[in-house]
Structure formats: structure tokens, C-alpha cells
PDB file of N, CA and C in Angstrom:
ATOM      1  N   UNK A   1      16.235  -6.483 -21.351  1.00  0.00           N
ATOM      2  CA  UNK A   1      16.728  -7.773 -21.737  1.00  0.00           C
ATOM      3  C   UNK A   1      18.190  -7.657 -22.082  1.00  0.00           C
ATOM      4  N   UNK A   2      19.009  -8.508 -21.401  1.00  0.00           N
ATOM      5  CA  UNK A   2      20.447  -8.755 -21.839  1.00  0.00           C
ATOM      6  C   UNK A   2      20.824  -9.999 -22.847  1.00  0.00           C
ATOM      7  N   UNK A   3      21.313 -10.011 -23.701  1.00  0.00           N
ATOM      8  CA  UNK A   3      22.092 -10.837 -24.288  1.00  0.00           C
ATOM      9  C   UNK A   3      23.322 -11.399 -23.597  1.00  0.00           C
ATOM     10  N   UNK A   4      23.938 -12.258 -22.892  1.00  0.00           N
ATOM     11  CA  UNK A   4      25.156 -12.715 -23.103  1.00  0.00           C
ATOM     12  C   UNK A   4      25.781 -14.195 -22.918  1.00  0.00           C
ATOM     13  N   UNK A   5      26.505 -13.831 -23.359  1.00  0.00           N
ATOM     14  CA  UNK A   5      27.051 -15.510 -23.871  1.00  0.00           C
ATOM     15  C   UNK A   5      27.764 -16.064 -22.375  1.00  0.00           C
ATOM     16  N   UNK A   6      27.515 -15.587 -21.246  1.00  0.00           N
ATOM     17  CA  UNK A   6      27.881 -16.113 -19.884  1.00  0.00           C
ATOM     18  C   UNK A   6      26.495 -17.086 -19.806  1.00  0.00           C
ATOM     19  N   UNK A   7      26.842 -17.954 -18.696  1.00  0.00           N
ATOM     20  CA  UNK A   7      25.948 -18.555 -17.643  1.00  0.00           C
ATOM     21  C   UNK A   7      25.385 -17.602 -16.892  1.00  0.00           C
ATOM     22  N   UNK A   8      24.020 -17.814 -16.514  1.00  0.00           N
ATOM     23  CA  UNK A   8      23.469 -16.821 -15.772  1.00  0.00           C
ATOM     24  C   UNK A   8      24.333 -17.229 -14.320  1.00  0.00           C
ATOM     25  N   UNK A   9      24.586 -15.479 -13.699  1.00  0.00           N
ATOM     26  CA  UNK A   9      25.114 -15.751 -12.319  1.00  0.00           C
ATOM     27  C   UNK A   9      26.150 -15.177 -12.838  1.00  0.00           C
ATOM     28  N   UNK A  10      26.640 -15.488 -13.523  1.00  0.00           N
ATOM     29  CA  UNK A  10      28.510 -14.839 -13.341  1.00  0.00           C
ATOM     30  C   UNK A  10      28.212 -13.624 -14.183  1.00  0.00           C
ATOM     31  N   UNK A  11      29.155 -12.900 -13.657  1.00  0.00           N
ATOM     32  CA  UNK A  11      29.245 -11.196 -13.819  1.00  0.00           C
ATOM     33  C   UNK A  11      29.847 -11.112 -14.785  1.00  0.00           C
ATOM     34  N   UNK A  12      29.373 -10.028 -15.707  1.00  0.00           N
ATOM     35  CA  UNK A  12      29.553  -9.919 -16.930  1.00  0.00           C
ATOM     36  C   UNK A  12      30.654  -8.652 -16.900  1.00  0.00           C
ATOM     37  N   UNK A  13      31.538  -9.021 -17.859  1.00  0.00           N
ATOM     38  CA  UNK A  13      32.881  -7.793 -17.547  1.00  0.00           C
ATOM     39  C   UNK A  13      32.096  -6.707 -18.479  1.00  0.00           C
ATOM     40  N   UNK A  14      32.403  -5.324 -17.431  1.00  0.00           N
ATOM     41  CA  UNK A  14      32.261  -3.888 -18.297  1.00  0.00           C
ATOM     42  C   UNK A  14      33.343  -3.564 -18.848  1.00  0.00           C
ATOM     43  N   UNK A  15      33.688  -2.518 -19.471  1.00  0.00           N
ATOM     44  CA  UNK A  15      34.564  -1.487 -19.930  1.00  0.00           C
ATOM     45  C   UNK A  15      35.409  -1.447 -18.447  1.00  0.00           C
ATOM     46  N   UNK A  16      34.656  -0.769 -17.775  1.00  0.00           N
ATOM     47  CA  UNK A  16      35.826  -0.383 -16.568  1.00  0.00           C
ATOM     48  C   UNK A  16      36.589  -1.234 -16.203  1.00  0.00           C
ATOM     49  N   UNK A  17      36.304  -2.720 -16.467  1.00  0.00           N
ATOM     50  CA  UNK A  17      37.258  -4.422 -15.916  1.00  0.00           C
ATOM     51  C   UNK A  17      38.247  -4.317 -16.720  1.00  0.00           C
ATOM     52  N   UNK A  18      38.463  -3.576 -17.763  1.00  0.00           N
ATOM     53  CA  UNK A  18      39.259  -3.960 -19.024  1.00  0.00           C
ATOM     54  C   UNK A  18      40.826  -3.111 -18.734  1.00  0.00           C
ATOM     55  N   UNK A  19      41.367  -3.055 -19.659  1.00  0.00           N
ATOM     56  CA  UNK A  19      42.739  -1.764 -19.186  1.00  0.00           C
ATOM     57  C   UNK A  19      42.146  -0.817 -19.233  1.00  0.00           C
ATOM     58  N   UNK A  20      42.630   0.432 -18.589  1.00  0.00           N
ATOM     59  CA  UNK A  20      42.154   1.844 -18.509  1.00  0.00           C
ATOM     60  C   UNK A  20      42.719   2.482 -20.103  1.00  0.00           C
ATOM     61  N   UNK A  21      41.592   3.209 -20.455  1.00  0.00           N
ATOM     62  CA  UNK A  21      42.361   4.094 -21.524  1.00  0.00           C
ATOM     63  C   UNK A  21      43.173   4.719 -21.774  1.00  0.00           C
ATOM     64  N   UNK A  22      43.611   5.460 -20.912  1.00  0.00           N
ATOM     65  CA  UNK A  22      45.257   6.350 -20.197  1.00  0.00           C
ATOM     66  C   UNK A  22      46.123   5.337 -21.110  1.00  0.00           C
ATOM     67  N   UNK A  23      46.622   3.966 -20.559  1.00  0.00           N
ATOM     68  CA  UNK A  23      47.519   3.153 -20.911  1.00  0.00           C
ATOM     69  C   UNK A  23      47.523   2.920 -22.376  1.00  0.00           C
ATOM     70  N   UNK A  24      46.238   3.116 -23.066  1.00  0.00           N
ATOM     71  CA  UNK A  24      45.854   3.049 -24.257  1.00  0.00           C
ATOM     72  C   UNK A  24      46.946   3.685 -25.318  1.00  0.00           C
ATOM     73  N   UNK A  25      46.898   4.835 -24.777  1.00  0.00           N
ATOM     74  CA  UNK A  25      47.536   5.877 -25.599  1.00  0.00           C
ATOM     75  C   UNK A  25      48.996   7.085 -24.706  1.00  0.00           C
ATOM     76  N   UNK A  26      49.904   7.128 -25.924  1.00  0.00           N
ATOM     77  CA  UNK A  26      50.967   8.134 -25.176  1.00  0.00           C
ATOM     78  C   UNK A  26      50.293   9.166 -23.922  1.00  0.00           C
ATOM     79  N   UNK A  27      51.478   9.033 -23.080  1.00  0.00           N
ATOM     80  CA  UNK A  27      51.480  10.334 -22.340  1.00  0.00           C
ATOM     81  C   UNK A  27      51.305  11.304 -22.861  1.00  0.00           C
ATOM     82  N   UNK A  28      51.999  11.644 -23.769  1.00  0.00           N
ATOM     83  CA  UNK A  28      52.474  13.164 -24.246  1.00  0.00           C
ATOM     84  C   UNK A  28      52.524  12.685 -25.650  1.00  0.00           C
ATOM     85  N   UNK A  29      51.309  13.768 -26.637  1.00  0.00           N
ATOM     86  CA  UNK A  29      51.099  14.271 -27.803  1.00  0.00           C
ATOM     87  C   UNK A  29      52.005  14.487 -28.573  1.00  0.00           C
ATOM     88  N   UNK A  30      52.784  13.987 -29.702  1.00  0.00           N
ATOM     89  CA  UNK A  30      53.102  15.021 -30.577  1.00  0.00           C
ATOM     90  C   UNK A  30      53.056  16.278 -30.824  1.00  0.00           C
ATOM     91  N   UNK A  31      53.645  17.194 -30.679  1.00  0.00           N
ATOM     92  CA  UNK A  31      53.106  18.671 -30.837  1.00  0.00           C
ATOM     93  C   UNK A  31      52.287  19.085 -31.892  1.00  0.00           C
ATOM     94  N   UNK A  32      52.472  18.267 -33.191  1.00  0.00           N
ATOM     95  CA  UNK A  32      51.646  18.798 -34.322  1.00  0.00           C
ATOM     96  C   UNK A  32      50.434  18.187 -34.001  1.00  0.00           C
ATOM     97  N   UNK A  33      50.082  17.348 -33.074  1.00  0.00           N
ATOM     98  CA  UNK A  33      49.092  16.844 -32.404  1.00  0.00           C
ATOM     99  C   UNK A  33      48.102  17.329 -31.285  1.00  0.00           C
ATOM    100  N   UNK A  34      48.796  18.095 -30.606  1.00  0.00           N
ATOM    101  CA  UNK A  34      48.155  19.129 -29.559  1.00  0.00           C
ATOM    102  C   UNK A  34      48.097  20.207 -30.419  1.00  0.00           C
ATOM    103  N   UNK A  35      48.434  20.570 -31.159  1.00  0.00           N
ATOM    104  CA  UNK A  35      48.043  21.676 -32.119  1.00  0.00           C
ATOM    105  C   UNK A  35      47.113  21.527 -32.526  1.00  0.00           C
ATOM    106  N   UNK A  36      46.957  20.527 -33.670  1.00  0.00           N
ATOM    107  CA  UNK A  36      45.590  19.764 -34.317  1.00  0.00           C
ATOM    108  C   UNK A  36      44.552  20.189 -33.404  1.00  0.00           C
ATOM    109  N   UNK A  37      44.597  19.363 -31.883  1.00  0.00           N
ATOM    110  CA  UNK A  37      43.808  19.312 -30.912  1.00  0.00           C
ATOM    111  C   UNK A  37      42.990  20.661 -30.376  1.00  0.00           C
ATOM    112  N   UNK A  38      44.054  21.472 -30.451  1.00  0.00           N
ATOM    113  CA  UNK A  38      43.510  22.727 -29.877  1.00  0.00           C
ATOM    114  C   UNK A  38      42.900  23.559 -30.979  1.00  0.00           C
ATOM    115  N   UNK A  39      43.167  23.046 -32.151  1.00  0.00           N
ATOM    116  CA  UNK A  39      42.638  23.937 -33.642  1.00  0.00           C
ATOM    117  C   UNK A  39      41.317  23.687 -33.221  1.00  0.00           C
ATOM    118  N   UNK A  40      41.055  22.621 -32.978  1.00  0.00           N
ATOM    119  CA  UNK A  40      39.995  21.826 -33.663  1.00  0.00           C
ATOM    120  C   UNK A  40      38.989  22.014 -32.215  1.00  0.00           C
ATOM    121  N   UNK A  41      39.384  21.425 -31.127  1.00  0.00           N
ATOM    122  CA  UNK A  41      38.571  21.291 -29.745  1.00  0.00           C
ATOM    123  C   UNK A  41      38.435  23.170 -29.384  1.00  0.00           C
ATOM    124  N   UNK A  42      39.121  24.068 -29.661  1.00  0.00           N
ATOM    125  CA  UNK A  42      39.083  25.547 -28.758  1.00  0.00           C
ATOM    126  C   UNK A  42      38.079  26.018 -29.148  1.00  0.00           C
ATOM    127  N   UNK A  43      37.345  25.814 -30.819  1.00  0.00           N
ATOM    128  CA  UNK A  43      36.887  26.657 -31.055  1.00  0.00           C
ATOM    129  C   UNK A  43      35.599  25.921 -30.861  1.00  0.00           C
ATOM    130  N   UNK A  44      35.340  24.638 -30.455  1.00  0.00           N
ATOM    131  CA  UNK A  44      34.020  24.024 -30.019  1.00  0.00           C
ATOM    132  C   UNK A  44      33.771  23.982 -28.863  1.00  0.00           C
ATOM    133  N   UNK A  45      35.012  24.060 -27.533  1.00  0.00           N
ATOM    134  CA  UNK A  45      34.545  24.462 -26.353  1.00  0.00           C
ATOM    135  C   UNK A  45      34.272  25.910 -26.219  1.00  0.00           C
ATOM    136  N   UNK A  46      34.654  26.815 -26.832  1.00  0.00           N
ATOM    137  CA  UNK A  46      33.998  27.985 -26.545  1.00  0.00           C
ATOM    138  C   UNK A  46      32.370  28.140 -26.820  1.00  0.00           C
ATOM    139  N   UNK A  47      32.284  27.601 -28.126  1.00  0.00           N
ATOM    140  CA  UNK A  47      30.765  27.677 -28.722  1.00  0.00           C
ATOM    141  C   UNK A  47      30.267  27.106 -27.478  1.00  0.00           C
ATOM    142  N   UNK A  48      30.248  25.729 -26.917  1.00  0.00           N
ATOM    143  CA  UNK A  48      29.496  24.996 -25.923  1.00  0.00           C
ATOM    144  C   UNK A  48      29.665  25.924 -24.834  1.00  0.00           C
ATOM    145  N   UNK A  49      30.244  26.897 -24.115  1.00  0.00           N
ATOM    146  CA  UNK A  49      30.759  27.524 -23.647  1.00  0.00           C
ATOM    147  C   UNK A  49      29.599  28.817 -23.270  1.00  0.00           C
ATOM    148  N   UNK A  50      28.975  29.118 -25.047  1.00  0.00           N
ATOM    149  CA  UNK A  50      28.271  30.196 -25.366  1.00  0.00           C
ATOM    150  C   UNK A  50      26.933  29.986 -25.178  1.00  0.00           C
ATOM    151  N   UNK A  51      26.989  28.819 -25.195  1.00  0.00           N
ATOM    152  CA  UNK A  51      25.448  28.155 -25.780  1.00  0.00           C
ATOM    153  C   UNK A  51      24.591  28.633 -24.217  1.00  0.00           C
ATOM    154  N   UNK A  52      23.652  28.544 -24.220  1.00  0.00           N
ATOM    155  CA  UNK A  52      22.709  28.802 -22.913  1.00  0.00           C
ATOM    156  C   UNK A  52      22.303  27.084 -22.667  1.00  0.00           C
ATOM    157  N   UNK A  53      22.110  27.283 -20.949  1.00  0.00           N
ATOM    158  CA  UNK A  53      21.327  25.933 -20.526  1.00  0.00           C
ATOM    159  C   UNK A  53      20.080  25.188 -21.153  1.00  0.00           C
ATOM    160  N   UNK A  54      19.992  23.830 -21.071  1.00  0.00           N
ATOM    161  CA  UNK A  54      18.817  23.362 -21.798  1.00  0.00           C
ATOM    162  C   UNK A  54      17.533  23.929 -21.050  1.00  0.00           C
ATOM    163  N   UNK A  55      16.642  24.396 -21.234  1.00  0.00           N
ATOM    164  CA  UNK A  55      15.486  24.606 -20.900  1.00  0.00           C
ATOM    165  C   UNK A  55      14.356  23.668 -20.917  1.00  0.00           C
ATOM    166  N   UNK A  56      14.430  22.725 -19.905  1.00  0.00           N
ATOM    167  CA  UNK A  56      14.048  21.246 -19.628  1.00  0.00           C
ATOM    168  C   UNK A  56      12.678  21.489 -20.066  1.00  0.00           C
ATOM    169  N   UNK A  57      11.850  23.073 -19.421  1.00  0.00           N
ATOM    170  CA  UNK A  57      10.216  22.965 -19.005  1.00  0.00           C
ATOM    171  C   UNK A  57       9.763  23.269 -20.776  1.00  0.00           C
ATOM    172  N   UNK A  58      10.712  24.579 -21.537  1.00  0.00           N
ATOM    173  CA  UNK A  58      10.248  24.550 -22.812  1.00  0.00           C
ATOM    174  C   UNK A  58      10.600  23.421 -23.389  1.00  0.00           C
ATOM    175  N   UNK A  59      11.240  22.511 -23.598  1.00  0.00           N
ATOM    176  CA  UNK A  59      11.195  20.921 -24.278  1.00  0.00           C
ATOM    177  C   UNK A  59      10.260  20.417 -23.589  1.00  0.00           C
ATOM    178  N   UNK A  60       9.928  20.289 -22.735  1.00  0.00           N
ATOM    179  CA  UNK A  60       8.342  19.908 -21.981  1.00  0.00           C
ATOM    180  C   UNK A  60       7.171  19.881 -22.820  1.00  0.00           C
ATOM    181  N   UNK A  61       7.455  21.285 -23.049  1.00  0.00           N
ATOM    182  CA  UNK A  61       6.371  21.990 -23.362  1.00  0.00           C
ATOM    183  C   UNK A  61       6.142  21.698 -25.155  1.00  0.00           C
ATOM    184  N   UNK A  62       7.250  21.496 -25.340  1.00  0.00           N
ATOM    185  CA  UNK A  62       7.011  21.525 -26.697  1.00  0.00           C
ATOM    186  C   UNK A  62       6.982  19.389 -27.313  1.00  0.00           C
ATOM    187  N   UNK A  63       7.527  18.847 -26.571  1.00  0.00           N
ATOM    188  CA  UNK A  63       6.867  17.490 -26.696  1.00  0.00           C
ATOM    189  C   UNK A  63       5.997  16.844 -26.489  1.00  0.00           C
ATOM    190  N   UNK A  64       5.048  17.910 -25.559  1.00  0.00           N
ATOM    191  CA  UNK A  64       3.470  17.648 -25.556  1.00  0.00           C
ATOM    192  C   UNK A  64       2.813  17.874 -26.360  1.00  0.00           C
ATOM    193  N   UNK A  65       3.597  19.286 -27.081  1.00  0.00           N
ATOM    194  CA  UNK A  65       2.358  19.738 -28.064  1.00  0.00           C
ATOM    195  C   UNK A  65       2.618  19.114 -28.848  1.00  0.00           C
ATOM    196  N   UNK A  66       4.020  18.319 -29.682  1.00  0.00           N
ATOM    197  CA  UNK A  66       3.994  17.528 -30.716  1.00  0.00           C
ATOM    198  C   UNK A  66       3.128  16.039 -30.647  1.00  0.00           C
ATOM    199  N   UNK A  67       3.644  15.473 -29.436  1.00  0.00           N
ATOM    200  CA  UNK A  67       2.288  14.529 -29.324  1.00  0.00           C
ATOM    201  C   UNK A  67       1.027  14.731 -29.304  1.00  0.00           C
ATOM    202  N   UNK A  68       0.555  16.166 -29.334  1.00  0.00           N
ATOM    203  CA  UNK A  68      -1.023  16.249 -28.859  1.00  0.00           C
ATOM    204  C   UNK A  68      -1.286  17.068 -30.762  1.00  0.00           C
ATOM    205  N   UNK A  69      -0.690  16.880 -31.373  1.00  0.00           N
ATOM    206  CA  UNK A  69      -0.629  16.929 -32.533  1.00  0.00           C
ATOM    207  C   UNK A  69      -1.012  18.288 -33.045  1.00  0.00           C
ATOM    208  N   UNK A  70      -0.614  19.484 -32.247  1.00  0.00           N
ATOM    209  CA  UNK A  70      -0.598  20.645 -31.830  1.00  0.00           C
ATOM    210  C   UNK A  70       0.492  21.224 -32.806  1.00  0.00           C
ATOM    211  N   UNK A  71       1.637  21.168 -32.899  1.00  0.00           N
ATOM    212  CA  UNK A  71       2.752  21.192 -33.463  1.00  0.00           C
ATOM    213  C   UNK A  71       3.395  20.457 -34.761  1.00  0.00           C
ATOM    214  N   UNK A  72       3.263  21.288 -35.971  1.00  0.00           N
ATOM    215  CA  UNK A  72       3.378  20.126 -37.077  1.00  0.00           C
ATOM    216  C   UNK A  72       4.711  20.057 -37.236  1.00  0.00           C
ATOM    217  N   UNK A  73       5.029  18.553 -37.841  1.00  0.00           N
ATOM    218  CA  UNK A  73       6.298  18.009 -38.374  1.00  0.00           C
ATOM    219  C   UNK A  73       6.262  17.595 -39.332  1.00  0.00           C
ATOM    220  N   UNK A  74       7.360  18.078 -39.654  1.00  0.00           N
ATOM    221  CA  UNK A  74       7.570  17.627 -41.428  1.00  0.00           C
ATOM    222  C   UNK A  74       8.895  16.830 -41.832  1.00  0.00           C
ATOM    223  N   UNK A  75       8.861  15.740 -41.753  1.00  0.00           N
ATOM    224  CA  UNK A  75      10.132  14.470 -41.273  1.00  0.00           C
ATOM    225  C   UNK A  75      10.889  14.957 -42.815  1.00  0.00           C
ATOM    226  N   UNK A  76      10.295  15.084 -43.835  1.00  0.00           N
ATOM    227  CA  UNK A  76      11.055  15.726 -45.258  1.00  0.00           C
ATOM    228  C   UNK A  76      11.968  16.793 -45.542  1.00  0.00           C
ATOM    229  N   UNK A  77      11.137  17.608 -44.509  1.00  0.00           N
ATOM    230  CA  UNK A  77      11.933  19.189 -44.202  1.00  0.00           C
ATOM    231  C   UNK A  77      13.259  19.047 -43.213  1.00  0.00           C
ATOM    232  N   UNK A  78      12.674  18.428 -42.328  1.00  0.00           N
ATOM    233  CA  UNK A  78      13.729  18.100 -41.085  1.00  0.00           C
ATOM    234  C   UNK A  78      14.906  17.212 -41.877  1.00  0.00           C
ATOM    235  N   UNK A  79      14.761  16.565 -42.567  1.00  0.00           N
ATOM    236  CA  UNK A  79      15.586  15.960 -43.411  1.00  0.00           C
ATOM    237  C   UNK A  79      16.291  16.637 -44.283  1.00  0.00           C
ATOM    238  N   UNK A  80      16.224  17.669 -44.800  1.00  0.00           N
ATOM    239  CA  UNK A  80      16.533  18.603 -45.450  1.00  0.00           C
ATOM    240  C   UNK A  80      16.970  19.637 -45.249  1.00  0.00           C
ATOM    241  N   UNK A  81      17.030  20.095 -44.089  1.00  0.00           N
ATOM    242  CA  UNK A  81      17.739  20.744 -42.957  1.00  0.00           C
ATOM    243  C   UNK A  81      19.328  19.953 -42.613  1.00  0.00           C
ATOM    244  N   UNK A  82      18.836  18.612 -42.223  1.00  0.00           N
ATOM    245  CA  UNK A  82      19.892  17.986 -41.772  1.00  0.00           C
ATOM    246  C   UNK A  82      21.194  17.531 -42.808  1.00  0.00           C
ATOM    247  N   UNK A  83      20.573  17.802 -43.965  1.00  0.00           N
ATOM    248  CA  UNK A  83      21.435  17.188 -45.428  1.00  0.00           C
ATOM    249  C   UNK A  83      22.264  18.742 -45.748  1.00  0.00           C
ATOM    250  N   UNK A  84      21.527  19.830 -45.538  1.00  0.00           N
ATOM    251  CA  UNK A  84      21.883  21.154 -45.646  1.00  0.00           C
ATOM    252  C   UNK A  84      23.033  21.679 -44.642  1.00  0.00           C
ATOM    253  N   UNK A  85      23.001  21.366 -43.379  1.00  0.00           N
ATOM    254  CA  UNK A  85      23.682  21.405 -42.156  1.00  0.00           C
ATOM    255  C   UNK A  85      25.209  21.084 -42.743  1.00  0.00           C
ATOM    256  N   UNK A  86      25.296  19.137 -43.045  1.00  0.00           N
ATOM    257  CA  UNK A  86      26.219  18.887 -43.174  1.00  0.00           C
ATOM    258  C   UNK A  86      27.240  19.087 -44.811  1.00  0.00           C
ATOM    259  N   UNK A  87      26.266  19.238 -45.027  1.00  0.00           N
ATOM    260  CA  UNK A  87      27.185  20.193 -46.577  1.00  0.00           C
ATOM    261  C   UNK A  87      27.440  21.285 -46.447  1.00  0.00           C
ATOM    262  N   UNK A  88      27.690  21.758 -44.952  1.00  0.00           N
ATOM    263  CA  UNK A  88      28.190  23.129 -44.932  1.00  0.00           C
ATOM    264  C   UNK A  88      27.503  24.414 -45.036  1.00  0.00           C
ATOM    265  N   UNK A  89      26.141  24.626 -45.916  1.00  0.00           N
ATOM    266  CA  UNK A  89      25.368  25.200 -46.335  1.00  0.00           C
ATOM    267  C   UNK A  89      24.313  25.525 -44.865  1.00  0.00           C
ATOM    268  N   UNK A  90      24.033  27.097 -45.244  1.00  0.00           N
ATOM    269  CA  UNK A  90      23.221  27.561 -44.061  1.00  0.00           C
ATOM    270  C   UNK A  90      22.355  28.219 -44.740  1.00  0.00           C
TER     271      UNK A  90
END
């Protein structure tokens, strides 16, 4: 289901109809800006870099067994993990 405030029939503008993002923003960075950039982006494309491929058949495998109620979850724990994560804490 779509929402929009057109008449049915007329084409609804995307993102891509709009200005391109390029134009959005400078050519060329500030240097303390590509610095920033590379502080910050080098050391997360390497990790992604490191990481191994998703393993489509074990997520398969393992969202069956959570639906087949095979596999317990604990939405409290998982929550608590996730609160732990972002406070830095491992």
C-alpha cells in the first residue's frame, strides 16, 4: 500500500528526480575533514574488510530452529547485550 497525496496515474517523484547529491555538497573536503574521514571510515573498512561472508544456509538454519522453538530467546538478555555494546563495555 502507498500513501500519496498525487492523483492516481501521475508518477510519483523519487529521490533520483530530485538534484543529485554530488551538487549537494563541496567538491573538495577541508583537510581537517578528510582527516576526520579517514580517522574514522579506515579503521571500519578494514574491520568490514576482515569480517567473513554471511553464511546465508547457517542463518537458515538457525531461523528455523528459532521458529520451531528449538532455540531459546531471551528478548531481556538480548537487550542487555545491546545496552552493554553501546556503553562501550564488552
Amino acid at each position: 500500500m502507498r500513501i500519496s497525496g498525487s492523483t492516481p496515474g501521475t508518477p510519483v517523484q523519487t529521490v533520483a528526480d530530485g538534484a543529485p547529491a554530488e551538487a549537494a555538497r563541496p567538491s573538495t573536503a577541508p583537510a581537517a575533514q578528510r582527516e576526520l574521514e579517514s580517522a574514522v571510515l579506515q579503521p571500519a573498512m578494514k574491520a568490514m574488510q576482515e569480517m567473513g561472508d554471511i553464511d546465508h544456509e547457517r542463518v537458515a538454519q538457525l531461523r528455523d530452529a528459532l521458529a520451531k522453538g528449538e532455540l531459546p530467546f531471551d528478548a531481556g538478555k538480548l537487550a542487555g547485550l545491546i545496552q552493554k555494546f553501546h556503553r562501550g563495555e564488552q
